[in-house]
Protein backbone atom coordinates (compact mmCIF):
# COMPACT_ATOMS: atom_id res chain seq x y z
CA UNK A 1 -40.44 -54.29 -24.82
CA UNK A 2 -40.49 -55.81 -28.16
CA UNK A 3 -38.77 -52.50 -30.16
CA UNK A 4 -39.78 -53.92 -33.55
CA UNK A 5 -43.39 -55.15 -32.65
CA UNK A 6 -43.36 -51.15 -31.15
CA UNK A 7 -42.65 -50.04 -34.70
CA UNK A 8 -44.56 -51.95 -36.51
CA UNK A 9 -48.06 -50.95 -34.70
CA UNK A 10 -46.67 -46.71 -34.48
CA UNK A 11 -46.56 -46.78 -38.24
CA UNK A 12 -44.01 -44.09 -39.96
CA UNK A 13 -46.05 -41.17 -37.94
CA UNK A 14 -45.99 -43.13 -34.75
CA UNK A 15 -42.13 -42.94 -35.47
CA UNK A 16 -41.96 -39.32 -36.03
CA UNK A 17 -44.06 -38.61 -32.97
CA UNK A 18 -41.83 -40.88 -31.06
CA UNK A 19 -38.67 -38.75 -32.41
CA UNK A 20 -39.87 -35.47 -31.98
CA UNK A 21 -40.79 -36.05 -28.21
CA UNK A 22 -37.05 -37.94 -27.63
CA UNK A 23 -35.45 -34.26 -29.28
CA UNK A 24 -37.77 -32.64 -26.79
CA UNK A 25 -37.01 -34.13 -23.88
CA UNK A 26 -33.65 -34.61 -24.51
CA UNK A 27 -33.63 -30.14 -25.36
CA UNK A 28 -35.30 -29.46 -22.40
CA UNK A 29 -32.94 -31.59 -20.05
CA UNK A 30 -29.63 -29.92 -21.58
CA UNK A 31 -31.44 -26.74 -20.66
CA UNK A 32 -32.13 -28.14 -17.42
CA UNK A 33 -28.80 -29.04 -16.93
CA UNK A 34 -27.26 -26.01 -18.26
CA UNK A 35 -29.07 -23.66 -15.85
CA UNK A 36 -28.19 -25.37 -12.46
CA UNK A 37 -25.24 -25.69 -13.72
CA UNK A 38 -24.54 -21.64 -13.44
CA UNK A 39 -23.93 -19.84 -10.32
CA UNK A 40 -26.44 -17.82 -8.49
CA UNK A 41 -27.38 -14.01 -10.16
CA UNK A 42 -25.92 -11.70 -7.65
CA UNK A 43 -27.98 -9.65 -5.42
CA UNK A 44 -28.14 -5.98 -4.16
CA UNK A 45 -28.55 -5.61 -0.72
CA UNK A 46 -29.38 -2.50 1.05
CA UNK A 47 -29.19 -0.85 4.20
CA UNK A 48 -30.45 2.05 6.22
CA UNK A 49 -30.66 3.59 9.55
CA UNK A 50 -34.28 2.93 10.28
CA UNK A 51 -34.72 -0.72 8.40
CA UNK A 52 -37.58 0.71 5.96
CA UNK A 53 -38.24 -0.56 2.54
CA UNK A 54 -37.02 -3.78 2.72
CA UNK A 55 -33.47 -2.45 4.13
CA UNK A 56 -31.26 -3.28 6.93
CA UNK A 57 -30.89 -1.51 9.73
CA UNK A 58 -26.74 -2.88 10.14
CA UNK A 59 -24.47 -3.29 8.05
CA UNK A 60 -23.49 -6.17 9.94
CA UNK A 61 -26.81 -7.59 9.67
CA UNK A 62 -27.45 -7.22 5.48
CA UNK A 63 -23.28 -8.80 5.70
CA UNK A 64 -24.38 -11.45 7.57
CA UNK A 65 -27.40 -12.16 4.69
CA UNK A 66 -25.35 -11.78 1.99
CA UNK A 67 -24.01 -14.75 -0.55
CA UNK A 68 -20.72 -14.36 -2.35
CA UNK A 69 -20.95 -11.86 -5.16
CA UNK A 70 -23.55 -9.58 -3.48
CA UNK A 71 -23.48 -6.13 -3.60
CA UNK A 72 -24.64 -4.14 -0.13
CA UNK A 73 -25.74 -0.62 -0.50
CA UNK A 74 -25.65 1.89 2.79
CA UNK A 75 -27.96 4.89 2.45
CA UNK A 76 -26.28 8.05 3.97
CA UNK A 77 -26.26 7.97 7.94
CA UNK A 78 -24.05 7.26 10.96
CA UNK A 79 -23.44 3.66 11.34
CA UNK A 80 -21.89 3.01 14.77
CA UNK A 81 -20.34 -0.74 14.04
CA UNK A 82 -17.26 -2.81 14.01
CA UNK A 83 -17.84 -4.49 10.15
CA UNK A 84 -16.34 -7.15 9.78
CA UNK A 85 -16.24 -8.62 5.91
CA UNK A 86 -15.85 -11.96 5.64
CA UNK A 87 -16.70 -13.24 2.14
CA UNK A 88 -16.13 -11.89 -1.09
CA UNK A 89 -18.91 -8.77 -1.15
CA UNK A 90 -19.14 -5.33 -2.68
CA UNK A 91 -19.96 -2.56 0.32
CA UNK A 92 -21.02 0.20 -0.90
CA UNK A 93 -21.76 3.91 1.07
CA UNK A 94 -24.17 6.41 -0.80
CA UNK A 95 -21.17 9.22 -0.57
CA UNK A 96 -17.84 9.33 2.33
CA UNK A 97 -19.13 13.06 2.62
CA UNK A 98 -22.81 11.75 4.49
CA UNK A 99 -22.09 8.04 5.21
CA UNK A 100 -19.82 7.08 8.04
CA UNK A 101 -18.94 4.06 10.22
CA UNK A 102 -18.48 5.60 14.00
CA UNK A 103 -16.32 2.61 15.38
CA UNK A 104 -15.98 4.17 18.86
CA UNK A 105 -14.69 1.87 21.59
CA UNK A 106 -14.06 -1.19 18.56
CA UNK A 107 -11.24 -2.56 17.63
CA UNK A 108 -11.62 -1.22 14.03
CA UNK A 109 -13.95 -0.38 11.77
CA UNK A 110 -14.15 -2.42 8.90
CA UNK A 111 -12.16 -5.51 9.38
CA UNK A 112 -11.59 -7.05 5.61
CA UNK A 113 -10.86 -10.47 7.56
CA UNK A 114 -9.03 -13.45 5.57
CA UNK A 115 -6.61 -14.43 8.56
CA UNK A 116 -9.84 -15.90 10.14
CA UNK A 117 -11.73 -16.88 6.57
CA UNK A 118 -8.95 -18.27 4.47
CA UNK A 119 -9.30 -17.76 0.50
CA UNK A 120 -10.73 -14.10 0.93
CA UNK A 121 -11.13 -12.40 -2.46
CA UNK A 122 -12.62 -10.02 -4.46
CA UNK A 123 -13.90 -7.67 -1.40
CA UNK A 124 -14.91 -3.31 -2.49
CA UNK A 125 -14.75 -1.09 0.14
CA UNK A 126 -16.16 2.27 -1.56
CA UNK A 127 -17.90 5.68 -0.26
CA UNK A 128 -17.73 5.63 3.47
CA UNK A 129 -16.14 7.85 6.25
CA UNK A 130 -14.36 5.81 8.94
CA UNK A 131 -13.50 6.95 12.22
CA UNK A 132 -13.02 6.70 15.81
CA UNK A 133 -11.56 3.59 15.77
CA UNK A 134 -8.92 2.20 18.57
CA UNK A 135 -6.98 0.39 15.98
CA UNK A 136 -6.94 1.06 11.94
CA UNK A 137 -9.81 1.92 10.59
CA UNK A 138 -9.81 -0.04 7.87
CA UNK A 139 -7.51 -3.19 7.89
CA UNK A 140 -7.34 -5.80 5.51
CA UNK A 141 -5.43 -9.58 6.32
CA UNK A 142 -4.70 -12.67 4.25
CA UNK A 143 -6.85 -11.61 1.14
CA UNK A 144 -6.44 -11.08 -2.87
CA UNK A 145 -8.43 -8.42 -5.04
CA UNK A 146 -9.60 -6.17 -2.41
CA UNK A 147 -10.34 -2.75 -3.70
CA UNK A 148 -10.22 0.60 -0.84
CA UNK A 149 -11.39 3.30 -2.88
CA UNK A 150 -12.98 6.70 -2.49
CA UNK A 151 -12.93 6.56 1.24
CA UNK A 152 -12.39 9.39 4.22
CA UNK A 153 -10.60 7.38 7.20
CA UNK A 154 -9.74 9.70 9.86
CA UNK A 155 -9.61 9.99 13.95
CA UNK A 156 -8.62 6.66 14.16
CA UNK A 157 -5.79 4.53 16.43
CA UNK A 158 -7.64 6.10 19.47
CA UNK A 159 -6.01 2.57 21.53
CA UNK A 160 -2.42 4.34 21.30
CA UNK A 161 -0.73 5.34 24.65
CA UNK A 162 1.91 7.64 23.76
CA UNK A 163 5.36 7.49 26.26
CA UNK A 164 8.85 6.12 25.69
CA UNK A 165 8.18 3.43 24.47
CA UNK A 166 4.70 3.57 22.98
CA UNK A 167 1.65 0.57 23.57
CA UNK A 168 -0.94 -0.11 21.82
CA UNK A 169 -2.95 -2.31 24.15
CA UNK A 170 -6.31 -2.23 22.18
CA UNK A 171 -4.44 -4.88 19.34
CA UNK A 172 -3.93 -7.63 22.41
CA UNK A 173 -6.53 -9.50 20.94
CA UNK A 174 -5.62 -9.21 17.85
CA UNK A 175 -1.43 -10.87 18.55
CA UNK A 176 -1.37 -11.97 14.67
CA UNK A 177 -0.54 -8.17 14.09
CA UNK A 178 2.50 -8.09 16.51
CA UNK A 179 3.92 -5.26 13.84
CA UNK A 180 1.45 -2.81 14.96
CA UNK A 181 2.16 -2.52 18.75
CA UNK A 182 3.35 0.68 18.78
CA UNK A 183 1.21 2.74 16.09
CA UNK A 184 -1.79 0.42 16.56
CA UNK A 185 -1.92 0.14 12.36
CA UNK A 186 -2.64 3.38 11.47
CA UNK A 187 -5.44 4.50 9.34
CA UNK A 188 -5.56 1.88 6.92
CA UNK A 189 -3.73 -1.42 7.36
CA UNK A 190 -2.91 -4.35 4.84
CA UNK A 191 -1.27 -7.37 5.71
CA UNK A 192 -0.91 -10.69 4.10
CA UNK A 193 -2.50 -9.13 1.27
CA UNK A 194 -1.90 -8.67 -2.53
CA UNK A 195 -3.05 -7.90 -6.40
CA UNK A 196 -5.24 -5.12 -4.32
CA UNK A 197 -5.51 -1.51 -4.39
CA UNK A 198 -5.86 1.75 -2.08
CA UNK A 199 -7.10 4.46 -4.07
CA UNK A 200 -8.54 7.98 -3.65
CA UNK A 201 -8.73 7.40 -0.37
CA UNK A 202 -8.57 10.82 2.18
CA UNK A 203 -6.50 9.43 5.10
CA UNK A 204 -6.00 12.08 7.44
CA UNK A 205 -5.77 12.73 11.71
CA UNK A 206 -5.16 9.16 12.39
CA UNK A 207 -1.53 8.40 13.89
CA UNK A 208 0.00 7.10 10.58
CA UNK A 209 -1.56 7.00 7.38
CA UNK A 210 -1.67 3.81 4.84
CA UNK A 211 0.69 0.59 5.99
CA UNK A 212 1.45 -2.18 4.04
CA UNK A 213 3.31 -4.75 6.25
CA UNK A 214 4.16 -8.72 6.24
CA UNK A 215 2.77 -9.54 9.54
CA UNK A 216 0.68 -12.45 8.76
CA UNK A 217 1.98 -13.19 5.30
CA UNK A 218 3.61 -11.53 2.60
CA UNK A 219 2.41 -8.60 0.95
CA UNK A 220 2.89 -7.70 -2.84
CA UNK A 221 1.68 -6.62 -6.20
CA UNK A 222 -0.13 -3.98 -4.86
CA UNK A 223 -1.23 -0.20 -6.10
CA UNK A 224 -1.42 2.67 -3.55
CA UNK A 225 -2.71 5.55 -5.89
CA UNK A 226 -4.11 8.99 -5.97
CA UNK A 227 -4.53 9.12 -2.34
CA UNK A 228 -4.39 12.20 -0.21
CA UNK A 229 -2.84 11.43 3.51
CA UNK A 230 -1.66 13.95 5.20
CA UNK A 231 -1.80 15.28 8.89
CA UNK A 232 -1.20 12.28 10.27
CA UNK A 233 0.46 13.21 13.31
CA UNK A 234 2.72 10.56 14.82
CA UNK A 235 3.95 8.43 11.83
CA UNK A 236 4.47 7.58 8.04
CA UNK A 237 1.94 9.41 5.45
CA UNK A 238 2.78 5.82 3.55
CA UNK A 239 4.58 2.91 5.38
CA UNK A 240 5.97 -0.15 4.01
CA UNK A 241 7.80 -1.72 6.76
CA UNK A 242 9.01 -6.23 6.78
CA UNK A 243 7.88 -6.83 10.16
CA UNK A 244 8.05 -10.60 10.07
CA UNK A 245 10.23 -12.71 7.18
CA UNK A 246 7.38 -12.73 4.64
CA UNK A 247 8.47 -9.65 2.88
CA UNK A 248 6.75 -6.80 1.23
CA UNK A 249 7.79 -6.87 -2.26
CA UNK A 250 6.28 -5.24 -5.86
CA UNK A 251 3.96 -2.80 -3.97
CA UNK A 252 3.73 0.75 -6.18
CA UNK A 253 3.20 3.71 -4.51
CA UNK A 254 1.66 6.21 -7.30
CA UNK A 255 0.41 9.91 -7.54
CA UNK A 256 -0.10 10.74 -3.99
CA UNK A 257 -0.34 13.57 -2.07
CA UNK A 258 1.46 12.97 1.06
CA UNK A 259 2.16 15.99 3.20
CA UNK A 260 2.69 16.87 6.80
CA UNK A 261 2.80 13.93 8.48
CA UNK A 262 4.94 13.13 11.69
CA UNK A 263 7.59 11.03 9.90
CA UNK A 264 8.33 10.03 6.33
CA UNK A 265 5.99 11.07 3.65
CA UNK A 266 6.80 7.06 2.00
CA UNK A 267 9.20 5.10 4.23
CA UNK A 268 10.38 1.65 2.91
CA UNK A 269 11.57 -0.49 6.13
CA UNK A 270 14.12 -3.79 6.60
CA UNK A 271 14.12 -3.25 10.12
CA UNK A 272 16.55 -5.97 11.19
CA UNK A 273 17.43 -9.78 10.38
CA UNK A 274 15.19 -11.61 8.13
CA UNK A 275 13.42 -8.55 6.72
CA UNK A 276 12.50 -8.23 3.44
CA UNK A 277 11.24 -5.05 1.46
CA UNK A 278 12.70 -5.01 -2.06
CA UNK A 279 11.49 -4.00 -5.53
CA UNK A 280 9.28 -1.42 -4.70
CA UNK A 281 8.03 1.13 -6.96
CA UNK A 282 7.68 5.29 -5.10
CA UNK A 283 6.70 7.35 -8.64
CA UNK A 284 5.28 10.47 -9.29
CA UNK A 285 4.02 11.47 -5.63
CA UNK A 286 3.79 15.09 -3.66
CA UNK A 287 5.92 14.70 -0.53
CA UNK A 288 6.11 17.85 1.25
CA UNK A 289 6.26 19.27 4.90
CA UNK A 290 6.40 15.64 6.65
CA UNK A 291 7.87 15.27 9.71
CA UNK A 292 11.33 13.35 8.14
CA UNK A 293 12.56 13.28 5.20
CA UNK A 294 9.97 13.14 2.19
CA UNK A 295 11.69 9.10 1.36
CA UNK A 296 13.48 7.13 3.64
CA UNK A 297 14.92 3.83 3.12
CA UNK A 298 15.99 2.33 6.65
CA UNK A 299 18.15 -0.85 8.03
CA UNK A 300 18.96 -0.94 12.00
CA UNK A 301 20.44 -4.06 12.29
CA UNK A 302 22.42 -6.52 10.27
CA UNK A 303 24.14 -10.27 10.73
CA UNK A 304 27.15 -9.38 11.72
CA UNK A 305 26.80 -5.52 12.52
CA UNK A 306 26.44 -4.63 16.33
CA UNK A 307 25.94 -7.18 18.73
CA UNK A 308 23.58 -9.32 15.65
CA UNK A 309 24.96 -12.91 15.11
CA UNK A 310 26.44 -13.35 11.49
CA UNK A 311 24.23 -16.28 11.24
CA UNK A 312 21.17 -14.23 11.70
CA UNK A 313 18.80 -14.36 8.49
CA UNK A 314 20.22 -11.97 5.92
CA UNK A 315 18.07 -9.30 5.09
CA UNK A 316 16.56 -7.97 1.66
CA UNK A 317 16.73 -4.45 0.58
CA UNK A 318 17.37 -4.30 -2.66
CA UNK A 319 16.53 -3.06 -6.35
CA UNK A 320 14.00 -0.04 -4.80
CA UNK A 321 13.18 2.33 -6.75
CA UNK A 322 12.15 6.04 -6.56
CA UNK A 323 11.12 8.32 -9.58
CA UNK A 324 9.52 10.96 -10.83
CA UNK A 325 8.21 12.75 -7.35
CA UNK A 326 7.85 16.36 -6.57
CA UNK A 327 9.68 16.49 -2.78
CA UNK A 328 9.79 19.73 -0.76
CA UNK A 329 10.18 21.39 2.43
CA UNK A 330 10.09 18.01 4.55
CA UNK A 331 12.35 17.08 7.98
CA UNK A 332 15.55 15.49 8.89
CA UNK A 333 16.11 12.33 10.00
CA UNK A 334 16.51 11.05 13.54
CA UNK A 335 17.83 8.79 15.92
CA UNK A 336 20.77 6.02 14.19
CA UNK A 337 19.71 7.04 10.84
CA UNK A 338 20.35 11.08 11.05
CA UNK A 339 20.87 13.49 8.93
CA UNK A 340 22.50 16.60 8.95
CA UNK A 341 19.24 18.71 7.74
CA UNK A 342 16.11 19.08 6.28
CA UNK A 343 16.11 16.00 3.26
CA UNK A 344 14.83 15.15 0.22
CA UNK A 345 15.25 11.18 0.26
CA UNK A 346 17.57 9.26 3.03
CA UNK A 347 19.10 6.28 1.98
CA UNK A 348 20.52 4.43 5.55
CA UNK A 349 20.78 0.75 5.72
CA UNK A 350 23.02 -0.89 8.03
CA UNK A 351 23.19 -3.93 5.56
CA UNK A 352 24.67 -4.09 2.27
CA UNK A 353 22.09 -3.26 -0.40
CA UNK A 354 22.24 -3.31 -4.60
CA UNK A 355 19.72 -1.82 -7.38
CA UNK A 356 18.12 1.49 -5.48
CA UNK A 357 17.20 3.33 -8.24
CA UNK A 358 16.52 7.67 -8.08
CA UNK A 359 15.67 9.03 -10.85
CA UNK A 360 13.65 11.94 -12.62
CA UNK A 361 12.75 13.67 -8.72
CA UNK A 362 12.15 17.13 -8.27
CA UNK A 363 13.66 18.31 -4.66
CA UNK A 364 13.63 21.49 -3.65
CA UNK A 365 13.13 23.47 -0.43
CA UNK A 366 15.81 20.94 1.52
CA UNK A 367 19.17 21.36 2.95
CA UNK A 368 20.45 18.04 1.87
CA UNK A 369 18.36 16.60 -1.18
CA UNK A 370 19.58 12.73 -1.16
CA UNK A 371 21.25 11.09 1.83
CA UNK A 372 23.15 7.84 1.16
CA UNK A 373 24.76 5.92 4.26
CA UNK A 374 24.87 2.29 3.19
CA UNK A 375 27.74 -0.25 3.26
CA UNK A 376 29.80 -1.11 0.43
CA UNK A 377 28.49 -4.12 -1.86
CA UNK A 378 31.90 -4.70 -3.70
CA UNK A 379 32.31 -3.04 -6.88
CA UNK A 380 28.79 -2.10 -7.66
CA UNK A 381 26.95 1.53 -6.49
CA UNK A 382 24.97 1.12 -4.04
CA UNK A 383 23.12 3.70 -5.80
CA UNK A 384 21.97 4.57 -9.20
CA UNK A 385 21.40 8.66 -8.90
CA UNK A 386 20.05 10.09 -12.42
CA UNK A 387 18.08 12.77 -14.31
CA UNK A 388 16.81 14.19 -10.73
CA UNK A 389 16.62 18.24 -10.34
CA UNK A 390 18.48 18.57 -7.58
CA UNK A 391 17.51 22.01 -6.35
CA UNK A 392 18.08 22.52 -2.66
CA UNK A 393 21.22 24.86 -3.43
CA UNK A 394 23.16 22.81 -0.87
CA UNK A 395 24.10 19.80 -0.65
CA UNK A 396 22.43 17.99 -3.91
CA UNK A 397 24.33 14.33 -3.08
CA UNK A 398 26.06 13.35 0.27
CA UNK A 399 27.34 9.96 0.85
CA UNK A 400 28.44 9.14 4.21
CA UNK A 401 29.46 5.47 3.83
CA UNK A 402 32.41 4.37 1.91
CA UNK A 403 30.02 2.68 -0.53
CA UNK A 404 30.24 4.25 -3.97
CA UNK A 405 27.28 6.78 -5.64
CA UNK A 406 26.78 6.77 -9.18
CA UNK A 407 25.22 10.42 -9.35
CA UNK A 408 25.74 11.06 -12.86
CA UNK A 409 23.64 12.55 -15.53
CA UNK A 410 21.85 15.35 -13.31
CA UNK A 411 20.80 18.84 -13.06
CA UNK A 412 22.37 20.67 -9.68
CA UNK A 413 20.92 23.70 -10.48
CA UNK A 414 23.14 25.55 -12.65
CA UNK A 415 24.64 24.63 -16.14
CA UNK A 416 28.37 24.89 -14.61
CA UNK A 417 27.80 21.52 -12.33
CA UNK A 418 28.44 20.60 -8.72
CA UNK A 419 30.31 23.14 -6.80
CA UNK A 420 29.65 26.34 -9.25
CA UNK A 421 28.57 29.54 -8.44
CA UNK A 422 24.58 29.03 -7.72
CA UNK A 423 24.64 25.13 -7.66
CA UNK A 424 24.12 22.15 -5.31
CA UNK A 425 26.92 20.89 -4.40
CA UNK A 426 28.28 16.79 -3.52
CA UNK A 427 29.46 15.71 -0.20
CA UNK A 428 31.99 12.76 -0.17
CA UNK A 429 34.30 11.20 -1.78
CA UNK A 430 33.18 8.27 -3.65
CA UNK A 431 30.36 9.86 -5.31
CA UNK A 432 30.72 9.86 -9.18
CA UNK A 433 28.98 13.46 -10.56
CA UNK A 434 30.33 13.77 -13.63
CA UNK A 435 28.41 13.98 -16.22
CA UNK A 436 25.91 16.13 -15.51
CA UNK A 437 23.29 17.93 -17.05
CA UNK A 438 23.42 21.42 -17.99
CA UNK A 439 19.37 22.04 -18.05
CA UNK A 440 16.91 20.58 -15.99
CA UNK A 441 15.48 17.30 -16.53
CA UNK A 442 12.21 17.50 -18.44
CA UNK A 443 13.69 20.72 -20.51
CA UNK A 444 16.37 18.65 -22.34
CA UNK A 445 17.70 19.18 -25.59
CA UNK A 446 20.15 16.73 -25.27
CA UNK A 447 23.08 19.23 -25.11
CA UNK A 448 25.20 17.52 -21.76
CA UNK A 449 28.26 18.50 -20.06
């Protein structure tokens, strides 16, 4: 069309009409634009036993409706499924105390599953009771941002055949977890997983309680907190073993109450060649009354070190650290990594190891309160020992390596040091003790021997 013959018949209105309909249109496609142009609003889904008002009756069934970003809200009520979670959701029980997934005869009951769904993010696991699972109740694989909170898993690993050498025959379809074959992943389970979190979760009666292990990928950056596990009869309250060559690295393990467990309240595990579990972080947790010592650190096998080829993978237990806990009343250690008595924290690697940090520990109500058996790693301690209240009135420091202990700088209970009338004393002969302090840590006034 002629533009100018246009303008000459619209006239100066015609021209303003024509304008304010072109701004129009144009307003109203931007808008267009801009609102398919945003994601989908969330939506909250709910469930409940009988499938009234709009509910579910499964919580499998409202998962399997559900679009990324949707929230799923179970009324109180037995649920007796194997959920399995496999985009990023929010599940949600009305209270742990009335709602509760009976996973009898399943393999677990809630299965967080990235292995199978790579990319897995962003999952909350919050209010439920778990139980009766033959695996872990709750495992999580191969996923970022996943939040266990304010959960009761318990009864669980009910696949476990006890003996010699324990099975767990129940995880044969499940071979990605070849870790687990013995303990059957305890109550809950994380593996190839990180930036997540475990918290106020009540983890008790399963075999072990909380594992964080490298099975299918590394796991790191994550925050075990404020959890009470305890009673778990057969292994670790908290166990953060290398299985594979991944590693577990950066996890913190914070304000727990671990107590009377079958082995370690927190046990930190390089198993053998190729394992990696360094730079972990064991602060301001209750260990008391578990079946081994309250912390144990362990190594079995090393290149070079009993029968294992030099040129095996090395392995990577370093720069550990483990502060500020209150540690009482817990077990010796067993088997290759023994100790002599009831212990605090065990130390026993049979690879050379750098940076293990204890510091700022209560112990107390032990025969031996730290345990060091590691190989020398030339002219550095293997072990940096400081500002712990070492109160066991025995034996506050024993090395039984050749490796030097720096044990300086803390309180054996009494002001007169190692040794004296009333105080712990140190067992070996490369472990450095002087300096000490001459009030307990937390009650200094900066008056030192």
């Amino acid at each position: 069309m002629d533009m100018s013959r246009l303008r000459s018949k619209l006239g100066p209105a015609g021209r303003t009409s024509v304008l304010r309909w072109s701004t129009g249109a144009m307003g109203t496609l931007a808008l267009l634009i801009a609102v398919m142009s945003q994601p989908a609003l969330a939506a909250t889904l709910c469930v409940n036993q009988h499938g009234t008002k709009g509910c579910f009756s499964s919580i499998n069934a409202a998962l399997g409706a559900a679009a990324v970003g949707d929230t799923i809200r179970v009324a109180s009520g037995t649920y007796k499924e194997y959920v399995t979670v496999t985009r990023s959701v929010s599940l949600i029980g009305q209270s742990r105390d009335t709602t509760t997934i009976d996973a009898s005869k399943q393999p677990f009951g809630i299965n967080v599953d990235g292995y199978n769904n790579p990319g897995l993010s962003g999952v909350v696991i919050l209010g439920f009771t778990v139980e009766n699972a033959d695996n872990a109740g709750i495992v999580v694989s191969n996923a970022s941002d996943v939040t266990i909170e304010g959960n009761r898993v318990t009864k669980n690993d009910q696949g476990f055949v006890p003996g010699t050498n324990p099975t767990c025959p129940t995880l044969d379809s499940f071979p990605y977890f070849f870790g687990e074959a013995m303990d059957c992943g305890e109550g809950v389970f994380f593996s190839g997983v990180d930036h997540s979190t475990i918290a106020g979760n009540i983890v008790v009666g399963n075999d072990g309680g909380l594992l964080v292990a490298d099975d299918t990928g590394a796991t790191h950056d994550n925050v075990i907190s404020g959890n009470t596990v305890a009673h778990n009869a057969l292994d670790c309250g908290i166990t953060i073993p290398s299985h594979g060559t991944e590693g577990v690295f950066h996890n913190t393990v914070a304000d727990n109450e671990v107590s009377y467990n079958g082995a370690a309240g927190v046990g930190i595990y390089a198993p053998g060649p190729g394992s990696k579990a360094y730079a972990n972080l064991v602060i301001h947790n209750e260990l008391r009354g578990n079946g081994i010592p309250g912390v144990v650190m362990h190594n079995h096998a090393a290149p070079g070190v009993d029968g294992v080829p030099a040129g095996a993978p090395p392995v990577m237990f370093n720069d550990n650290v483990i502060v500020g806990n209150d540690i009482s009343g817990n077990s010796a250690d067993t088997a290759d990594a023994a100790t002599a008595g009831p212990t605090g924290i065990n130390v026993f690697s049979l690879a050379p190891m750098t940076g293990t940090v204890i510091s700022q520990n209560s112990i107390h109500d032990e025969q031996l309160d730290i345990v060091v058996n590691v190989p020398a790693s030339g002219m550095v301690p293997v072990a940096e020992i400081h500002l712990n209240n070492l109160l066991g009135r025995m034996i506050g420091v024993q090395d039984i390596s050749s490796a030097e202990v720096d044990a300086t700088e803390n309180w054996w209970g009494c002001p007169n040091g190692p040794g004296a009338a009333g105080c712990s004393t140190v067992s070996g002969s490369d472990v450095m003790f002087a300096p000490w302090l001459t009030q307990p840590f937390g009650q200094l006034d900066d008056h030192r021997h």
